[in-house]
C-alpha atoms as a PDB file:
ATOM      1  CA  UNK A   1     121.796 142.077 160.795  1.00  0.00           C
ATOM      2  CA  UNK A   2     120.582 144.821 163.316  1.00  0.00           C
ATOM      3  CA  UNK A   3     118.955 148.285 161.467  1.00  0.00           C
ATOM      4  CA  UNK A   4     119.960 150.977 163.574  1.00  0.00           C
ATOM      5  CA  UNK A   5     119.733 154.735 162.206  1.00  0.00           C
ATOM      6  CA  UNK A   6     122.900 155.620 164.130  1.00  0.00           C
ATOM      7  CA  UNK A   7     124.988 154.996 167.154  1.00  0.00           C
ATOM      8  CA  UNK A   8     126.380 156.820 170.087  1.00  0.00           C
ATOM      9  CA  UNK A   9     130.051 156.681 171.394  1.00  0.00           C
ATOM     10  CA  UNK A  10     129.058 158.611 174.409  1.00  0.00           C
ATOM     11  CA  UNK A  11     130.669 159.424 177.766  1.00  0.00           C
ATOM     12  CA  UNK A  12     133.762 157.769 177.212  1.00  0.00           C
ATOM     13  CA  UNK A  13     132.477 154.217 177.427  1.00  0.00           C
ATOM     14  CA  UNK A  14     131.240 152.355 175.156  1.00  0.00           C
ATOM     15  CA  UNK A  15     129.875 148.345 174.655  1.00  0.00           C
ATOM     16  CA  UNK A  16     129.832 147.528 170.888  1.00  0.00           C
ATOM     17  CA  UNK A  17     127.389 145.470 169.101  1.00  0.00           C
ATOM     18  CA  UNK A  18     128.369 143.116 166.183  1.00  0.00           C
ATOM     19  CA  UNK A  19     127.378 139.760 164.160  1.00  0.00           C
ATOM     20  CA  UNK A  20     131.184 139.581 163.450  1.00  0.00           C
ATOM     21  CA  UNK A  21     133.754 139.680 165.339  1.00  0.00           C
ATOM     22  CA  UNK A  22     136.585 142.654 163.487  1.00  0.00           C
ATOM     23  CA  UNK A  23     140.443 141.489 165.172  1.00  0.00           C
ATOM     24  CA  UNK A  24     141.332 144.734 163.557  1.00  0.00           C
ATOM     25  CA  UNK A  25     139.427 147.072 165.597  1.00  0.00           C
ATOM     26  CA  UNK A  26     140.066 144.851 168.849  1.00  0.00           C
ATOM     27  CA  UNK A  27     143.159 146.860 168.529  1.00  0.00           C
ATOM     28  CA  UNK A  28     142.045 150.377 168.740  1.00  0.00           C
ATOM     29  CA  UNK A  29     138.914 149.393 171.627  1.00  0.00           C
ATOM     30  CA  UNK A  30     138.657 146.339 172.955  1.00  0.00           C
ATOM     31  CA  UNK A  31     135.306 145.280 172.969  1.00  0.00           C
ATOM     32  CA  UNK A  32     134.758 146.548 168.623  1.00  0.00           C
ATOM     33  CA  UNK A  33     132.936 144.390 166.525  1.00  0.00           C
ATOM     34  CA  UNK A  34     132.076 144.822 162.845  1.00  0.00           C
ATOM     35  CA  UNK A  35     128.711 144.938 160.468  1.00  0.00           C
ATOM     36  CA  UNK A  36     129.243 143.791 156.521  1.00  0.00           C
ATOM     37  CA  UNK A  37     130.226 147.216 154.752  1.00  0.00           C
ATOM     38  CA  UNK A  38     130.302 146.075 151.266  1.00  0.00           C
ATOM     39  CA  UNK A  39     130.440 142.958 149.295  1.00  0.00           C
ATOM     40  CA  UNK A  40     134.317 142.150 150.482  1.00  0.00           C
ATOM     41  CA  UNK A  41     134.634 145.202 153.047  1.00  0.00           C
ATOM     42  CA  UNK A  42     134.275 145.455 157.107  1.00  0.00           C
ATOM     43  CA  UNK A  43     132.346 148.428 158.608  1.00  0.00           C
ATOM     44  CA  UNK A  44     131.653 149.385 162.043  1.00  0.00           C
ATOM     45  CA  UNK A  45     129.003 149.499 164.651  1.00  0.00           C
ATOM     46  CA  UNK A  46     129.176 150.714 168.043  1.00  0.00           C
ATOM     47  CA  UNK A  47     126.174 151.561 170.698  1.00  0.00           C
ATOM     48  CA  UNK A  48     126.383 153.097 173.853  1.00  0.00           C
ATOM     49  CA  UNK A  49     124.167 150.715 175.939  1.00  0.00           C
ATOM     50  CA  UNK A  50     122.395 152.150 179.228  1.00  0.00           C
ATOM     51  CA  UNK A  51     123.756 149.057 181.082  1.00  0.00           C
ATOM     52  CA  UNK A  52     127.209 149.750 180.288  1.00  0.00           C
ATOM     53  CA  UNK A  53     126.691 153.461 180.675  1.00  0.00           C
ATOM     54  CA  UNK A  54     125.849 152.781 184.035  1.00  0.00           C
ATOM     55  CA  UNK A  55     128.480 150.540 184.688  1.00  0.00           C
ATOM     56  CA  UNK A  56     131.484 152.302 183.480  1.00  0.00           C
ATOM     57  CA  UNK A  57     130.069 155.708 185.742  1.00  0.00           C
ATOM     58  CA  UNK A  58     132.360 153.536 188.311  1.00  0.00           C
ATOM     59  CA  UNK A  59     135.004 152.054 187.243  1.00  0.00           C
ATOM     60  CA  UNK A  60     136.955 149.871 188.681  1.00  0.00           C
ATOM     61  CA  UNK A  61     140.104 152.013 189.128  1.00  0.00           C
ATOM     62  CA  UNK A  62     142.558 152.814 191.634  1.00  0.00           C
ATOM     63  CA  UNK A  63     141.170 155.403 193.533  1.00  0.00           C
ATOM     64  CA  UNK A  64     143.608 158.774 194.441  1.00  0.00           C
ATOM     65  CA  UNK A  65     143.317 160.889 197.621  1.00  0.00           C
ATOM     66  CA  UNK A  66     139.500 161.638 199.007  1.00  0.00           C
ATOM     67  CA  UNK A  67     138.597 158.489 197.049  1.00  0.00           C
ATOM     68  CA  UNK A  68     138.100 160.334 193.895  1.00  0.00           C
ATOM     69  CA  UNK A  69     138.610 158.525 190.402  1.00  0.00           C
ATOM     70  CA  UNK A  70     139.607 158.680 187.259  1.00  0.00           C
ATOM     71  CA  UNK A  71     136.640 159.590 185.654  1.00  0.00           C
ATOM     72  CA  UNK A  72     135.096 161.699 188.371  1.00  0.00           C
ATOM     73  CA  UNK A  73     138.103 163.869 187.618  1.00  0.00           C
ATOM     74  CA  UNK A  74     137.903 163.617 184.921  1.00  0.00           C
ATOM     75  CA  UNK A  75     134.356 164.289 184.233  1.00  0.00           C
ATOM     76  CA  UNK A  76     134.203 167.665 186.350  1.00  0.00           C
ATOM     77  CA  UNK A  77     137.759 168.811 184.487  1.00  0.00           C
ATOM     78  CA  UNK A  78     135.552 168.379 180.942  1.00  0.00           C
ATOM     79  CA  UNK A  79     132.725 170.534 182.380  1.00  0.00           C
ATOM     80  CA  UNK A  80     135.162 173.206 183.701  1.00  0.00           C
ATOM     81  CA  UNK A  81     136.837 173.374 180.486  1.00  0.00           C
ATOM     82  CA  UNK A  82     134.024 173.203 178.490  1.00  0.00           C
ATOM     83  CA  UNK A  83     132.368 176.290 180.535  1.00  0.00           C
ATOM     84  CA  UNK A  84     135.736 178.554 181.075  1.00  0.00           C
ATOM     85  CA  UNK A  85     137.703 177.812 178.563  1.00  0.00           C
ATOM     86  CA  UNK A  86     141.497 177.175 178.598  1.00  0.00           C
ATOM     87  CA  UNK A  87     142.225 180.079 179.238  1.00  0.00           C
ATOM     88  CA  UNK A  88     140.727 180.224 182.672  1.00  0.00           C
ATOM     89  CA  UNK A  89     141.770 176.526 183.299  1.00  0.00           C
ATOM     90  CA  UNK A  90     144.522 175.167 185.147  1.00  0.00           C
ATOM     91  CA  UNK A  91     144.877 171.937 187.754  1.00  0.00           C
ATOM     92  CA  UNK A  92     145.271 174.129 190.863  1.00  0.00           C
ATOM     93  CA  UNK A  93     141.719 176.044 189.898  1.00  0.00           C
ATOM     94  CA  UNK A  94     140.316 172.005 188.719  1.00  0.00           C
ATOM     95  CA  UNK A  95     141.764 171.002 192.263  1.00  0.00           C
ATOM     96  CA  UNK A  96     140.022 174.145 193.924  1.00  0.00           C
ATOM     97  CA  UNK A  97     136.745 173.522 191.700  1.00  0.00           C
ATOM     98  CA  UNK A  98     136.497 170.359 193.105  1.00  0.00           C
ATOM     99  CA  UNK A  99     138.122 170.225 196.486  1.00  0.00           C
ATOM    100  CA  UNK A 100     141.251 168.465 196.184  1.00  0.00           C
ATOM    101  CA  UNK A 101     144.676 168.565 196.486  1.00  0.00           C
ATOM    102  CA  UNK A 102     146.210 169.230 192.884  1.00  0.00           C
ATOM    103  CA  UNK A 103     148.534 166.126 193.189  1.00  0.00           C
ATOM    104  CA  UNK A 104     145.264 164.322 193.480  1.00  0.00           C
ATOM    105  CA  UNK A 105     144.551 165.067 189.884  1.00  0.00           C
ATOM    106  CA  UNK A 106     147.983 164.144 188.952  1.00  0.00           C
ATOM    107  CA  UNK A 107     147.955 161.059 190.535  1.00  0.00           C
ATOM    108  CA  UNK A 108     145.945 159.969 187.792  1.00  0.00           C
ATOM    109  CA  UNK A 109     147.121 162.299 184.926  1.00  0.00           C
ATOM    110  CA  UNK A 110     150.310 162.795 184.528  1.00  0.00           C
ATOM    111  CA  UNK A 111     150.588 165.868 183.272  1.00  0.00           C
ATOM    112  CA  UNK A 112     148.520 169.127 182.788  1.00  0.00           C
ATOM    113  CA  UNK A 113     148.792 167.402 179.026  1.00  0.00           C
ATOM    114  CA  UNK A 114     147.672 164.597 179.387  1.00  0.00           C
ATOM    115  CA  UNK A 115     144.276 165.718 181.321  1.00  0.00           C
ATOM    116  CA  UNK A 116     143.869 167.691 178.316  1.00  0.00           C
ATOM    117  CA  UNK A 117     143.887 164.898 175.917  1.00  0.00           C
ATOM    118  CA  UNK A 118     141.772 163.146 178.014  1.00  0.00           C
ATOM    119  CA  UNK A 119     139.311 165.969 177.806  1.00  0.00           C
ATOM    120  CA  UNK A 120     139.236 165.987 174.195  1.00  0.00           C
ATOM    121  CA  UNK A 121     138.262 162.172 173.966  1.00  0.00           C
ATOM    122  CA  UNK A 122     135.734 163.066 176.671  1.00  0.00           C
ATOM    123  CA  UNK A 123     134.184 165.272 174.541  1.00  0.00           C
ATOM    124  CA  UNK A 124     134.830 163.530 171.191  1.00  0.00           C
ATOM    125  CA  UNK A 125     132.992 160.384 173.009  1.00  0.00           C
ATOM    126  CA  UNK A 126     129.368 162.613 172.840  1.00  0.00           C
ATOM    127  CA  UNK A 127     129.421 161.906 168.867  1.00  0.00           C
ATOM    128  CA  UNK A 128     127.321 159.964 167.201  1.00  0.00           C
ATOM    129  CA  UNK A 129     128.321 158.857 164.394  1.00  0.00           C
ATOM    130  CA  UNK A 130     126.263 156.800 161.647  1.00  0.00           C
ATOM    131  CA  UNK A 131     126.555 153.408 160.405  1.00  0.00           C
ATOM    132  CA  UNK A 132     127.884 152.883 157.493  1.00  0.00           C
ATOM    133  CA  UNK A 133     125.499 153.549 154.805  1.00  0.00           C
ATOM    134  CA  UNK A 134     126.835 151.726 151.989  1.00  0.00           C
ATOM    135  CA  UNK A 135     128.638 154.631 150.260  1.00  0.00           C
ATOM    136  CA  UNK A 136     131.445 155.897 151.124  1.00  0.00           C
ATOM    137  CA  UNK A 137     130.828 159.630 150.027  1.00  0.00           C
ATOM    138  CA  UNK A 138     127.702 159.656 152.480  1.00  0.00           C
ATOM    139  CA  UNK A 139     129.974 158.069 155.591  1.00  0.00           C
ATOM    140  CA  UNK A 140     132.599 160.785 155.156  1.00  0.00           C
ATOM    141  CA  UNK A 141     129.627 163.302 154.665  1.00  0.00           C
ATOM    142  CA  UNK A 142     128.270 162.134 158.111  1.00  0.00           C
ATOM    143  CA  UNK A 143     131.422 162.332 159.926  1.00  0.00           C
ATOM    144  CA  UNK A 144     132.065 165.585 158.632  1.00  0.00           C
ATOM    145  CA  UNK A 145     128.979 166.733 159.987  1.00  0.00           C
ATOM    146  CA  UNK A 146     129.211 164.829 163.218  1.00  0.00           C
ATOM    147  CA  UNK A 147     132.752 167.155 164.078  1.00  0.00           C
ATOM    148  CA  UNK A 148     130.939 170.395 162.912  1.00  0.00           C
ATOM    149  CA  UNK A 149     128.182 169.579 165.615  1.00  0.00           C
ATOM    150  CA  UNK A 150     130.531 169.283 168.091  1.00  0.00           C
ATOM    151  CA  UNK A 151     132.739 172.563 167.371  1.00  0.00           C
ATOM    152  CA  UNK A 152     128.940 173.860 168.048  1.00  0.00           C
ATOM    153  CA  UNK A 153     127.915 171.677 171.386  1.00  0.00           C
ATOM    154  CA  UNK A 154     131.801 172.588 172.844  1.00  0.00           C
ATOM    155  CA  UNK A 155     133.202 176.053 171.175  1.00  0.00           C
ATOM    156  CA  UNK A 156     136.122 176.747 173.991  1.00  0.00           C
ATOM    157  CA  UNK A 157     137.449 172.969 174.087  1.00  0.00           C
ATOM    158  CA  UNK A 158     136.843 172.157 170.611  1.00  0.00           C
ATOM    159  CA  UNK A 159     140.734 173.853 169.806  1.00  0.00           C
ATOM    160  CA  UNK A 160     142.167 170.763 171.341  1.00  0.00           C
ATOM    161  CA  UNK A 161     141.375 168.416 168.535  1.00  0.00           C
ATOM    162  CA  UNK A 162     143.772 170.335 166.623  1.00  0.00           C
ATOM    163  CA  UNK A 163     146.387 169.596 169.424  1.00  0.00           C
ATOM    164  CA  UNK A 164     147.169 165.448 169.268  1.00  0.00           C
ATOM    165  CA  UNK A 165     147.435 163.160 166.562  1.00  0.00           C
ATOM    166  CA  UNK A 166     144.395 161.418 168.019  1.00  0.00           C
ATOM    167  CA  UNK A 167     142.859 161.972 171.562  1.00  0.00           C
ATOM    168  CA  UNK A 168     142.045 158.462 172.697  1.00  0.00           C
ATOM    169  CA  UNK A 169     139.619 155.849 172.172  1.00  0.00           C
ATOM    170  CA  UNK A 170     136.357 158.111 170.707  1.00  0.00           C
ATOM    171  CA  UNK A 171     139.203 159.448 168.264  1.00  0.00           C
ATOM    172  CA  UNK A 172     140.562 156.109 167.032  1.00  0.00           C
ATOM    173  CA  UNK A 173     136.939 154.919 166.428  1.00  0.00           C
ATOM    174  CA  UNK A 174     136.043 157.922 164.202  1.00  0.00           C
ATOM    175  CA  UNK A 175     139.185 157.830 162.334  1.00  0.00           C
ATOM    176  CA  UNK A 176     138.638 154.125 161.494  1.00  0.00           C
ATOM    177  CA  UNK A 177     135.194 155.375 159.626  1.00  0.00           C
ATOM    178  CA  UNK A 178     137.109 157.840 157.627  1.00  0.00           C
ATOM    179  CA  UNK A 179     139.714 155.791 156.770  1.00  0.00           C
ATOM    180  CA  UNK A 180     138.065 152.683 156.170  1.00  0.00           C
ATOM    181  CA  UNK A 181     135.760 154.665 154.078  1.00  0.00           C
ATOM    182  CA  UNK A 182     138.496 155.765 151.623  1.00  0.00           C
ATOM    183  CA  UNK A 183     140.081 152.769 150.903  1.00  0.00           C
ATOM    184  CA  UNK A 184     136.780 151.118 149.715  1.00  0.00           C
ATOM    185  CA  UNK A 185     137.484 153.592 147.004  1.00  0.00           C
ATOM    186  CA  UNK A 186     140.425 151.353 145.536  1.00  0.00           C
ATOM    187  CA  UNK A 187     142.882 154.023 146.600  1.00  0.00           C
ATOM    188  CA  UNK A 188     146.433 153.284 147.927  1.00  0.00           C
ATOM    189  CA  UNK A 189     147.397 153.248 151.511  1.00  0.00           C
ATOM    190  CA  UNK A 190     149.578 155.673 150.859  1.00  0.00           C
ATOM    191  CA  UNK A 191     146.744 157.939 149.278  1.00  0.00           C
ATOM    192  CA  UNK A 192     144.326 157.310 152.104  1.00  0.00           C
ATOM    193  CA  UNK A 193     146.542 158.263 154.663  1.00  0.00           C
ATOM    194  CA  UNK A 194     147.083 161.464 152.736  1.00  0.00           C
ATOM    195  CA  UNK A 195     143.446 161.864 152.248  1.00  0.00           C
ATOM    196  CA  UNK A 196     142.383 161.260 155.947  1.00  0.00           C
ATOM    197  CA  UNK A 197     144.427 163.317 157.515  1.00  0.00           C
ATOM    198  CA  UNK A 198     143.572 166.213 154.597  1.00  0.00           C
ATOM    199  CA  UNK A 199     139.998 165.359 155.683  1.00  0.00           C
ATOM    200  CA  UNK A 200     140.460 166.261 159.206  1.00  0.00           C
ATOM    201  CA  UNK A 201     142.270 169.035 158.583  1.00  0.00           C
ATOM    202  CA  UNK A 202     139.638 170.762 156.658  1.00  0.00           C
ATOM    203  CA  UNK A 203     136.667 169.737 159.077  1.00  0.00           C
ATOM    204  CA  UNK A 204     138.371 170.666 162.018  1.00  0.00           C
ATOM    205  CA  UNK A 205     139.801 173.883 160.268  1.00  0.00           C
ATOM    206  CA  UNK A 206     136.107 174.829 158.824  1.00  0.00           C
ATOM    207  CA  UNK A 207     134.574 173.797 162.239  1.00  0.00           C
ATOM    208  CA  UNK A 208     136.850 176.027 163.897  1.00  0.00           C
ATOM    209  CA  UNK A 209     136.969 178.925 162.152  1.00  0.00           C
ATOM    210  CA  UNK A 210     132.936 178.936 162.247  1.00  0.00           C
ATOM    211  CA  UNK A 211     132.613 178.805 165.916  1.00  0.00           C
ATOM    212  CA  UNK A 212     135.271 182.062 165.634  1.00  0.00           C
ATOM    213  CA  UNK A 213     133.488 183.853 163.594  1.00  0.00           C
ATOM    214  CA  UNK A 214     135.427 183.651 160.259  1.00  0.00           C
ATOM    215  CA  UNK A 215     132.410 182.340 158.290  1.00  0.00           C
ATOM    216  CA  UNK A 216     129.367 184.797 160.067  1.00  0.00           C
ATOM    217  CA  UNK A 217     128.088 187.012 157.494  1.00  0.00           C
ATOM    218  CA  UNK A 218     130.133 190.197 156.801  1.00  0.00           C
ATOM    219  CA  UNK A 219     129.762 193.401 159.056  1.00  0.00           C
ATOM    220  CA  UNK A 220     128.652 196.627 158.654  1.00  0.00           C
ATOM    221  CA  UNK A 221     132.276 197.364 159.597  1.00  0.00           C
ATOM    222  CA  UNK A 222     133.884 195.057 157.457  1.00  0.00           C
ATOM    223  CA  UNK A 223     131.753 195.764 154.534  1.00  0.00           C
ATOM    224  CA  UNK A 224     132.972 199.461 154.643  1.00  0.00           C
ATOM    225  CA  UNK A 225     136.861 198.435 155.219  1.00  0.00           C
ATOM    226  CA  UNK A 226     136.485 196.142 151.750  1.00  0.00           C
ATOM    227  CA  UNK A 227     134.642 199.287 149.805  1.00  0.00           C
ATOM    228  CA  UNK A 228     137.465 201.656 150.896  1.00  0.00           C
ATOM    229  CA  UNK A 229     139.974 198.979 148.990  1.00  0.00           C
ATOM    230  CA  UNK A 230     140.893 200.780 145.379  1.00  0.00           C
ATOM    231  CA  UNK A 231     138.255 198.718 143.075  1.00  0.00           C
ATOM    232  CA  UNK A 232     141.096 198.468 140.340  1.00  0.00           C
ATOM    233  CA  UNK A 233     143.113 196.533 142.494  1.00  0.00           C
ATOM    234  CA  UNK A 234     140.504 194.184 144.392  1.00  0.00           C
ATOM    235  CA  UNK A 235     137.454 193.888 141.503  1.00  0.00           C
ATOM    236  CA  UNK A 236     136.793 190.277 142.751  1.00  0.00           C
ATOM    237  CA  UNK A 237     136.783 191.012 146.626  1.00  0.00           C
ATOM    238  CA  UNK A 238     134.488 194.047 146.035  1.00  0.00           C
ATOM    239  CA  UNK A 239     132.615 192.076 143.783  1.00  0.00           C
ATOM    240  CA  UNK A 240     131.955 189.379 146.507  1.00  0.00           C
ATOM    241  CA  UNK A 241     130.647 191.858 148.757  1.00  0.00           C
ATOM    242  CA  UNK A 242     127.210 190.861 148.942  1.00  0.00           C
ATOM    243  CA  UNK A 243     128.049 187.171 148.844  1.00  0.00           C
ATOM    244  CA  UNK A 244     130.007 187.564 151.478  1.00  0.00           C
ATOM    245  CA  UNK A 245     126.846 189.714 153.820  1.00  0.00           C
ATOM    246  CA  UNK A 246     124.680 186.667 153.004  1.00  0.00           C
ATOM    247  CA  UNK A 247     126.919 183.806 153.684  1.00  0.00           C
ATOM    248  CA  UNK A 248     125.474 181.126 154.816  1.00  0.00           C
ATOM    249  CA  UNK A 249     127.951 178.598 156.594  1.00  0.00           C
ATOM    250  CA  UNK A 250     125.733 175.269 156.383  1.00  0.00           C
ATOM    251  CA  UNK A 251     125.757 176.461 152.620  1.00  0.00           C
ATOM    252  CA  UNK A 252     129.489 176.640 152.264  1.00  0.00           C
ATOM    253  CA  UNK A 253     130.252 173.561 154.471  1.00  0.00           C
ATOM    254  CA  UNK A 254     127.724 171.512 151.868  1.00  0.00           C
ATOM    255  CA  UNK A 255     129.616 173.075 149.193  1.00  0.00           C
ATOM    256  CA  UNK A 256     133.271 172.316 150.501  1.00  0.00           C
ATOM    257  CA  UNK A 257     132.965 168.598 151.423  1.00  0.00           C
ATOM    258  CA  UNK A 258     131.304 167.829 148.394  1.00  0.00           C
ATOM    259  CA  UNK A 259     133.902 169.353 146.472  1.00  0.00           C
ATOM    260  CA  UNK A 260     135.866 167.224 148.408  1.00  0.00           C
ATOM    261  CA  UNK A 261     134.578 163.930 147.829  1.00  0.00           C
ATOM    262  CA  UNK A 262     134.377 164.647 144.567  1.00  0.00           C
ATOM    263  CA  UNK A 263     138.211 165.432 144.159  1.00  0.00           C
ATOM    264  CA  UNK A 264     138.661 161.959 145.875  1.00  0.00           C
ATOM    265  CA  UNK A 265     136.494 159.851 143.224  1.00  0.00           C
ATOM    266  CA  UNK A 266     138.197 161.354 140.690  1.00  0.00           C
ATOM    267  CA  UNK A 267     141.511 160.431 142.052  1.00  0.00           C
ATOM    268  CA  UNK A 268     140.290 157.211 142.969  1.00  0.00           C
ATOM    269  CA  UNK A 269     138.947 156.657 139.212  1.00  0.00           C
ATOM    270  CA  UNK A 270     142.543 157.773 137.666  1.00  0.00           C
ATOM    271  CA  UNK A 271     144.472 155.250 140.359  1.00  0.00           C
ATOM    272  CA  UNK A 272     142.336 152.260 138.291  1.00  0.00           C
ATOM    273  CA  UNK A 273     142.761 153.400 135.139  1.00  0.00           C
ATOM    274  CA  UNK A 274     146.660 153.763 135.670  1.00  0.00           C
END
């Protein structure tokens, strides 16, 4: 077996590297393969080669109006997004942006939507994500910490995760860590389903309410609205005051995930002993 530290599903396109080959994941990406994750369990692996980056920059796809493709499009509507937000975004300013007709763009999305969705893989596709490490608790740790970094790299797109059920390739291959992770526990497929999707919720919720400003350390503003509260009715706000000006985020992410994976374990342990 091949030591790598970690792996890169980058730029959309990706050529996977295996000594097995995983039917499962042939579903979600064509080309997956899988390393040994435990004794009796499949993990993954993926790597984004420079031959296949190169590639896959054209692909062989019907081309629209102005001979522009799919993932040129697609590649300056990411950057537009990613610099202007939604907001300021639309498929007349993309088509503007870039010099085409609008109905260029739509010959190969759909929809307004569906460009969206596409964006959100695009950017979900820069993540690199570990492999697995032999314990579960790190691998949802990792992947935790992988979304967090992007909500950082991509503040005004990172919304859109919220948006879909899953964004596209990049999205099915993360989700596949999570939830492969938590059934290694022993946990039912009911219970991981529950579980993963809880897990997402909360990264995505933490990561977004950090790049908002929700977790930055209290203001001199805010600090004085909370002392003017009547200290009878709000002793444990008031007394959270200077917590609250020294909050660290990294701190309270740390705390929150392993809190958790610990709530997980312990469900996992009282599924085997019922």
């Amino acid at each position: 077996m091949e030591n790598r530290d970690r792996v890169t599903i980058g730029h959309s396109h990706c050529s996977w590297i295996s000594h097995r080959d995983d039917p499962a994941i042939a579903l979600v990406l064509a080309a997956f393969r899988g390393y040994v994750y435990a004794a009796d369990f499949i993990g993954y692996g993926v790597e984004l080669s420079r031959a296949a980056s190169d590639q896959t920059k054209r692909p062989a796809v019907s081309r629209g109006r102005r001979g522009l493709d799919r993932a040129a499009l697609l590649e300056a509507a990411f950057e537009m997004l990613a610099a202007e937000g939604e907001a300021g975004f639309s498929v007349r300013k993309l088509g503007a942006h870039i010099g085409v007709d609008p109905m260029t763009v739509l010959h190969h999305f759909r929809s307004k939507e569906e460009l969206m969705r596409a964006i959100a893989d695009r950017a979900l596709a820069t993540v690199e994500l570990p492999l697995p490490a032999g314990d579960w608790r790190t691998d949802l740790r990792r992947v935790g910490e992988a979304y967090r970094d992007l909500a950082h790299r991509y503040p005004k797109l990172f919304h859109l995760h919220f948006r879909y059920n899953a964004t596209g390739p990049a999205d099915h291959a993360s989700s596949e860590v999570v939830y492969r992770a938590l059934r290694s526990t022993g946990l039912s497929d009911a219970a991981t389903a529950g579980l993963g999707l809880s897990f997402y919720a909360f990264v995505l919720g933490f990561a977004l309410a950090e790049t908002e400003g929700l977790l930055a350390p209290l203001s001199a503003a805010e600090e004085s609205e909370l002392l003017a509260l009547d200290p009878l009715a709000y002793p444990a706000t008031q007394a959270l005051i200077p917590a609250f000006k020294s909050l660290d985020s990294s701190a309270a992410f740390d705390a929150a995930i392993t809190a958790f994976i610990d709530g997980v374990a312990a469900q996992a342990r009282r599924a085997k002993t019922a």
